[in-house]
Protein backbone atom coordinates (compact mmCIF):
# COMPACT_ATOMS: atom_id res chain seq x y z
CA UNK A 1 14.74 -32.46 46.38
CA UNK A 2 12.39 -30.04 46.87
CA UNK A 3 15.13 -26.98 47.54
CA UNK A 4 16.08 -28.34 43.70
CA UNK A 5 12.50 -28.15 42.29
CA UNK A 6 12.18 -24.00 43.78
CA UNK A 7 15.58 -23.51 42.30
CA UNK A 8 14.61 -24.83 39.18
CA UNK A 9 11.10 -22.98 39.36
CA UNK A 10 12.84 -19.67 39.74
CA UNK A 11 14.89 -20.31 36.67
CA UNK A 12 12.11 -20.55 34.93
CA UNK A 13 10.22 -17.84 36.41
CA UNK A 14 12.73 -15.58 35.29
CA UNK A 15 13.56 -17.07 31.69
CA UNK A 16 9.85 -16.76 31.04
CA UNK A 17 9.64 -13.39 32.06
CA UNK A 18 13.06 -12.42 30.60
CA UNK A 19 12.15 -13.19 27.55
CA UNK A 20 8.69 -11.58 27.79
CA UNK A 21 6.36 -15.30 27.28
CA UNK A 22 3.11 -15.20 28.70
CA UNK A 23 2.40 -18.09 31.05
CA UNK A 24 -0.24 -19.42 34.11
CA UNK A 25 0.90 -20.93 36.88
CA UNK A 26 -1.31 -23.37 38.51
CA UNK A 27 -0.47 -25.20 41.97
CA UNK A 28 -2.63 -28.12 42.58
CA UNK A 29 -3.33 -31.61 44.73
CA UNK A 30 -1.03 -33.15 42.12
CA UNK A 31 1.93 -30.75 42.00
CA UNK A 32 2.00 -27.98 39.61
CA UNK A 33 0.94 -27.11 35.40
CA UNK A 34 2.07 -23.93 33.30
CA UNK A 35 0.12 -23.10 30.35
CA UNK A 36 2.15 -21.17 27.67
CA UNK A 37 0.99 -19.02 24.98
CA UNK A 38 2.34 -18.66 22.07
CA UNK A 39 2.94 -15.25 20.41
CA UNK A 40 0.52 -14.27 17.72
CA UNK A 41 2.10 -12.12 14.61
CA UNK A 42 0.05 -10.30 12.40
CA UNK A 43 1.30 -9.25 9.05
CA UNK A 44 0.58 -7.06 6.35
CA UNK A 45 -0.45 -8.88 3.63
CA UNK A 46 -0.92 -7.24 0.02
CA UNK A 47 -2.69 -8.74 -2.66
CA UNK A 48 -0.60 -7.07 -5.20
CA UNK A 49 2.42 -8.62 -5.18
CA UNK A 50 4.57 -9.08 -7.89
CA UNK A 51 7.28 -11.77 -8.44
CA UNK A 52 10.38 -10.76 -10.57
CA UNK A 53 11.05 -14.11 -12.37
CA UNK A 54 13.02 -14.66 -14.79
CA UNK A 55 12.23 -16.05 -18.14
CA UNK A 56 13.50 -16.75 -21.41
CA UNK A 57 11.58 -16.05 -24.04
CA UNK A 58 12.44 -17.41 -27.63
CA UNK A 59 11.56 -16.03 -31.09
CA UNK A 60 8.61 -17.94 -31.52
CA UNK A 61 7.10 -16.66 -28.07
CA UNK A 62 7.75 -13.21 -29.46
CA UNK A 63 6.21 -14.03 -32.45
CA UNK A 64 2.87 -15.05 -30.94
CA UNK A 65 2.54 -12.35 -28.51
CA UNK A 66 3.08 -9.92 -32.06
CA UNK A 67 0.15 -11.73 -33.73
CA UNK A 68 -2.00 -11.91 -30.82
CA UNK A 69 -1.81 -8.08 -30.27
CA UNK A 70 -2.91 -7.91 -33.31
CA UNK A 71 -5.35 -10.19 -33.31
CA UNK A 72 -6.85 -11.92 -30.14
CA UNK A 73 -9.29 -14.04 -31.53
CA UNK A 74 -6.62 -16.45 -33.34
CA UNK A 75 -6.62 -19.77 -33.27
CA UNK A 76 -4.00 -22.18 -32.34
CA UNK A 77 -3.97 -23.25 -35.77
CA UNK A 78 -3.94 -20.20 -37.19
CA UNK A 79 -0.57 -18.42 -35.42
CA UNK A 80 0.84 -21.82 -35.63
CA UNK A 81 0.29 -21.54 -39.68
CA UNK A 82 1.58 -17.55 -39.65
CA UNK A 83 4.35 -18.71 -37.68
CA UNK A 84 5.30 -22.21 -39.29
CA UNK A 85 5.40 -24.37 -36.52
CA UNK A 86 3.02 -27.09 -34.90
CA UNK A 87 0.30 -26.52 -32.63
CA UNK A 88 1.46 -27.70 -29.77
CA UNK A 89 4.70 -25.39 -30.59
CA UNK A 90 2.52 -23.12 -30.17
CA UNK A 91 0.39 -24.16 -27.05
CA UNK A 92 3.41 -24.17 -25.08
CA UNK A 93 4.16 -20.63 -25.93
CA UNK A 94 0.97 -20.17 -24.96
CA UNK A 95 1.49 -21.65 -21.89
CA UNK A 96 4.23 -20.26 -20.99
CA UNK A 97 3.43 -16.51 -21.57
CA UNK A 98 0.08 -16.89 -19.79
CA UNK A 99 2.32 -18.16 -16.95
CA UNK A 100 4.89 -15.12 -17.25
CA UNK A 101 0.89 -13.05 -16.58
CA UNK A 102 2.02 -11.67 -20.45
CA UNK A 103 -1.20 -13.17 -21.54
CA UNK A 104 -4.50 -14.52 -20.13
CA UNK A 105 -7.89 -16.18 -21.40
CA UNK A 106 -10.96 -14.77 -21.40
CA UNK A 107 -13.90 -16.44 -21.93
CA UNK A 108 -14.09 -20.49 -22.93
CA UNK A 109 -12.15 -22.36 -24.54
CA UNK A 110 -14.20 -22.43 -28.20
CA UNK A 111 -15.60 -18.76 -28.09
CA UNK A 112 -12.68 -16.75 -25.52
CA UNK A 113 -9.67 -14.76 -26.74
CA UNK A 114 -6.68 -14.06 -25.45
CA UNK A 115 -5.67 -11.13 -24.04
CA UNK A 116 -2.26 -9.24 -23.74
CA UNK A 117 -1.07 -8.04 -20.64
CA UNK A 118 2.35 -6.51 -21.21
């Protein structure tokens, strides 16, 4: 048995050291413990990244990033009336050009303006 338990030590001696893991070995009253570490990795992190997605964008998108380079400070109400279609047409163009980064708020909700990033 114990012949079987040096054998099997061994292997592990060498597997642990083969494939470069740090380790303690600690022989006590009880029998034996190994304490393993684990491998710490460190990358390099940017906070510029960009993500190529890919979206569609339809006519009426277009249409309200057009008016709002022209004009920043329009209303929902007010491209939705140049445009001819509801307001919430228009908030989810809003929506989803602000989450394309083509757009983003500044400012509050009731005095802010949009601005255009692309």
């Amino acid at each position: 048995m114990l012949k079987c338990l040096e054998a099997d030590l061994k292997k592990y001696f060498l597997y642990v050291k083969k494939k470069n893991i740090k380790f303690d070995y600690e022989s006590n009253t009880d029998g034996f413990s190994f304490t393993f570490y684990r491998n710490v990795v460190t990358l390099n992190v940017t906070n510029n990244v960009t993500l190529n997605t890919s979206i569609k964008l339809t006519t009426n998108d277009f249409k309200v990033l057009s008016l709002l380079k022209n004009n920043a400070n329009q209303t929902r109400e007010q491209l939705a009336s140049q445009i001819g279609v509801d307001k919430r047409t228009v908030q989810r163009c809003l929506d989803k050009l602000a989450a394309a980064n083509f757009i983003a708020r500044i400012g509050s909700k009731k005095t802010g303006y949009w601005e255009v990033l692309k």
